[in-house]
Protein backbone atom coordinates (compact mmCIF):
# COMPACT_ATOMS: atom_id res chain seq x y z
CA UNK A 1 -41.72 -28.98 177.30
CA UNK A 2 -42.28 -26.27 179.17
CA UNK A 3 -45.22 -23.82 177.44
CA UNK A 4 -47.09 -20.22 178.68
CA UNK A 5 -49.83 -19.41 177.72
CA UNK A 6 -51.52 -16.27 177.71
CA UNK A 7 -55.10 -15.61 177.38
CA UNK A 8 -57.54 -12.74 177.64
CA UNK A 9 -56.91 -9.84 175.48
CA UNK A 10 -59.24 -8.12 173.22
CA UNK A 11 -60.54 -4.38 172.57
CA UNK A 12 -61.83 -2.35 175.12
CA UNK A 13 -62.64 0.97 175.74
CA UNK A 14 -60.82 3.76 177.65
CA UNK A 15 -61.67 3.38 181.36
CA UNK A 16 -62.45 -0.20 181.09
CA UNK A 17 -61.26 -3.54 182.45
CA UNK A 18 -59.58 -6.82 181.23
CA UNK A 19 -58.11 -9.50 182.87
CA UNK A 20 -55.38 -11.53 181.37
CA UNK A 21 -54.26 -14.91 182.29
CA UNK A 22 -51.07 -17.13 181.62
CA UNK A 23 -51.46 -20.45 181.91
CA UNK A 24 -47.84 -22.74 183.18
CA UNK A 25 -47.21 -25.73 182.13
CA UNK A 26 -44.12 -28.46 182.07
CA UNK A 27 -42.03 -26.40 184.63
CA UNK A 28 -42.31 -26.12 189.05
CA UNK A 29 -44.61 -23.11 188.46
CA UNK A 30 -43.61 -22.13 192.23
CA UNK A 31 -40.25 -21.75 191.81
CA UNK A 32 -40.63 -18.93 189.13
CA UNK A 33 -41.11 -15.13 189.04
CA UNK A 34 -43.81 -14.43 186.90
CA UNK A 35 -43.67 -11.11 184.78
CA UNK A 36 -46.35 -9.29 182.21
CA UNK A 37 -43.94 -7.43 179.86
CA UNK A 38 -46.15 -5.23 176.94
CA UNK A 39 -44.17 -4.01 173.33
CA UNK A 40 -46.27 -1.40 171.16
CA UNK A 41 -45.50 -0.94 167.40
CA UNK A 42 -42.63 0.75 167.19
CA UNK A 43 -41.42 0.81 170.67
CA UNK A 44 -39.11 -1.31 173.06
CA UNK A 45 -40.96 -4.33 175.25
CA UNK A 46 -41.23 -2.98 178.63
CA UNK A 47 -41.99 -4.84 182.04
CA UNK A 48 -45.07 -3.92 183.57
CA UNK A 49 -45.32 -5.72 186.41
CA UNK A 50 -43.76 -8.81 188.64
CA UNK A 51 -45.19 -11.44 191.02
CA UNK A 52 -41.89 -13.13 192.38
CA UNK A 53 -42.47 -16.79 193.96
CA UNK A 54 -43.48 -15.65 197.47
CA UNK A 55 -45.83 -13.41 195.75
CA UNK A 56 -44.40 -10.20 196.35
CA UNK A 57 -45.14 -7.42 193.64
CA UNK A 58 -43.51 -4.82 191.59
CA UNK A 59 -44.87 -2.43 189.11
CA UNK A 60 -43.82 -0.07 186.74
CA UNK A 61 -45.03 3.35 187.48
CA UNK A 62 -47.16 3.92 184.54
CA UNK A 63 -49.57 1.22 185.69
CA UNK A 64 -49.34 1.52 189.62
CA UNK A 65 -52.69 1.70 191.08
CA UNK A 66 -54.38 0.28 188.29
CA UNK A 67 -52.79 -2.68 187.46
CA UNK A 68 -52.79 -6.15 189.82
CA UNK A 69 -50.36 -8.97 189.42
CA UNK A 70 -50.93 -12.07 191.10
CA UNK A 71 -50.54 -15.69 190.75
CA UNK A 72 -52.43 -19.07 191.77
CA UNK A 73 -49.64 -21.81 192.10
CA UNK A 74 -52.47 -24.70 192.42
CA UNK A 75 -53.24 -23.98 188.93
CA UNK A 76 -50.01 -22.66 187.74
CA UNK A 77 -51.25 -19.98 186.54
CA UNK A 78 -50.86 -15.78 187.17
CA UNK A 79 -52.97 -12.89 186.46
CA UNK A 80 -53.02 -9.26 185.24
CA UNK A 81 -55.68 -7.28 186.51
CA UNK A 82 -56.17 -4.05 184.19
CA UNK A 83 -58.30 -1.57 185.10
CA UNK A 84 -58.73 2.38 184.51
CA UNK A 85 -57.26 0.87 180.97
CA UNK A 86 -55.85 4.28 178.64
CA UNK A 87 -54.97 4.31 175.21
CA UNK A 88 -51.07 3.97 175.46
CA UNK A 89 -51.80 0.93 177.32
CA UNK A 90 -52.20 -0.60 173.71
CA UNK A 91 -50.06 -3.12 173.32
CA UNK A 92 -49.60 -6.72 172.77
CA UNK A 93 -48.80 -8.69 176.51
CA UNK A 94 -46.09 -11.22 177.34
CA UNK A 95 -45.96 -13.22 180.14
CA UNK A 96 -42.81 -14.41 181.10
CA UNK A 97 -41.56 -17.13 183.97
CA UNK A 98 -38.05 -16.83 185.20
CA UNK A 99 -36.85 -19.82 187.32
CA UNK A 100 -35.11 -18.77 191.04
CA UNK A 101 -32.57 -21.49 190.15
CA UNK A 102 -32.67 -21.25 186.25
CA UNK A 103 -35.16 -21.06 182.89
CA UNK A 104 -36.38 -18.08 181.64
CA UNK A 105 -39.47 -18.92 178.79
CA UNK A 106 -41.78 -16.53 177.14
CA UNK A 107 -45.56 -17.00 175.82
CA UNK A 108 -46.97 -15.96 172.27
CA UNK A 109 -48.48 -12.83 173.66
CA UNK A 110 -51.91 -11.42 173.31
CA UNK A 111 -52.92 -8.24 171.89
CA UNK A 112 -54.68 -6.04 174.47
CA UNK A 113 -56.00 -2.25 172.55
CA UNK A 114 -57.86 0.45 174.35
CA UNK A 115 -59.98 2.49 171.52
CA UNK A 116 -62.89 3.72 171.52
């Protein structure tokens, strides 16, 4: 079955960095669009940014310039480089795969919160 896995949350202070992974399995990882999506308490979920299958990239604009998307298909797995990080960045993180041809699955999240 297919399964995402995300990885790489944690606390971290204003200004700082994290990296989060999502790790593919049981699906053609190259034949997907990879997204991070983010919900706070309270609040809608909300995609941040998109790697599509040739690697092209689209961001919302409250993270442009400081977040990176990308993707390694040799080990099915993408990427969200987060730097500059600011408090309403707190959130937990989806990743979710949506197939060119079909499929759309979601991972479990992980909590990502910017505090000092």
């Amino acid at each position: 079955q297919v399964q995402l896995v995300e990885s790489g949350g944690g606390l971290v202070q204003p200004g700082g960095s994290l990296r989060l992974s999502c790790a593919a399995s049981g699906l053609q990882f190259n034949f997907y669009y990879i997204s991070w999506y983010r919900q706070a308490p309270g609040k809608e979920r909300e995609l941040v940014a998109t790697v599509t299958s040739t690697s092209g990239t689209n961001y919302a604009d409250s993270v442009k310039g400081r977040f990176t998307i990308s993707r390694d298909n040799a080990k099915n797995t993408a990427y969200l480089q987060m730097n500059s990080l600011k408090s309403e960045d707190t959130a937990m993180y989806y990743c979710n795969a949506a197939g060119i041809y079909s499929g759309n699955y979601w991972g479990q999240g992980t909590q990502v919160t910017v505090s000092s």
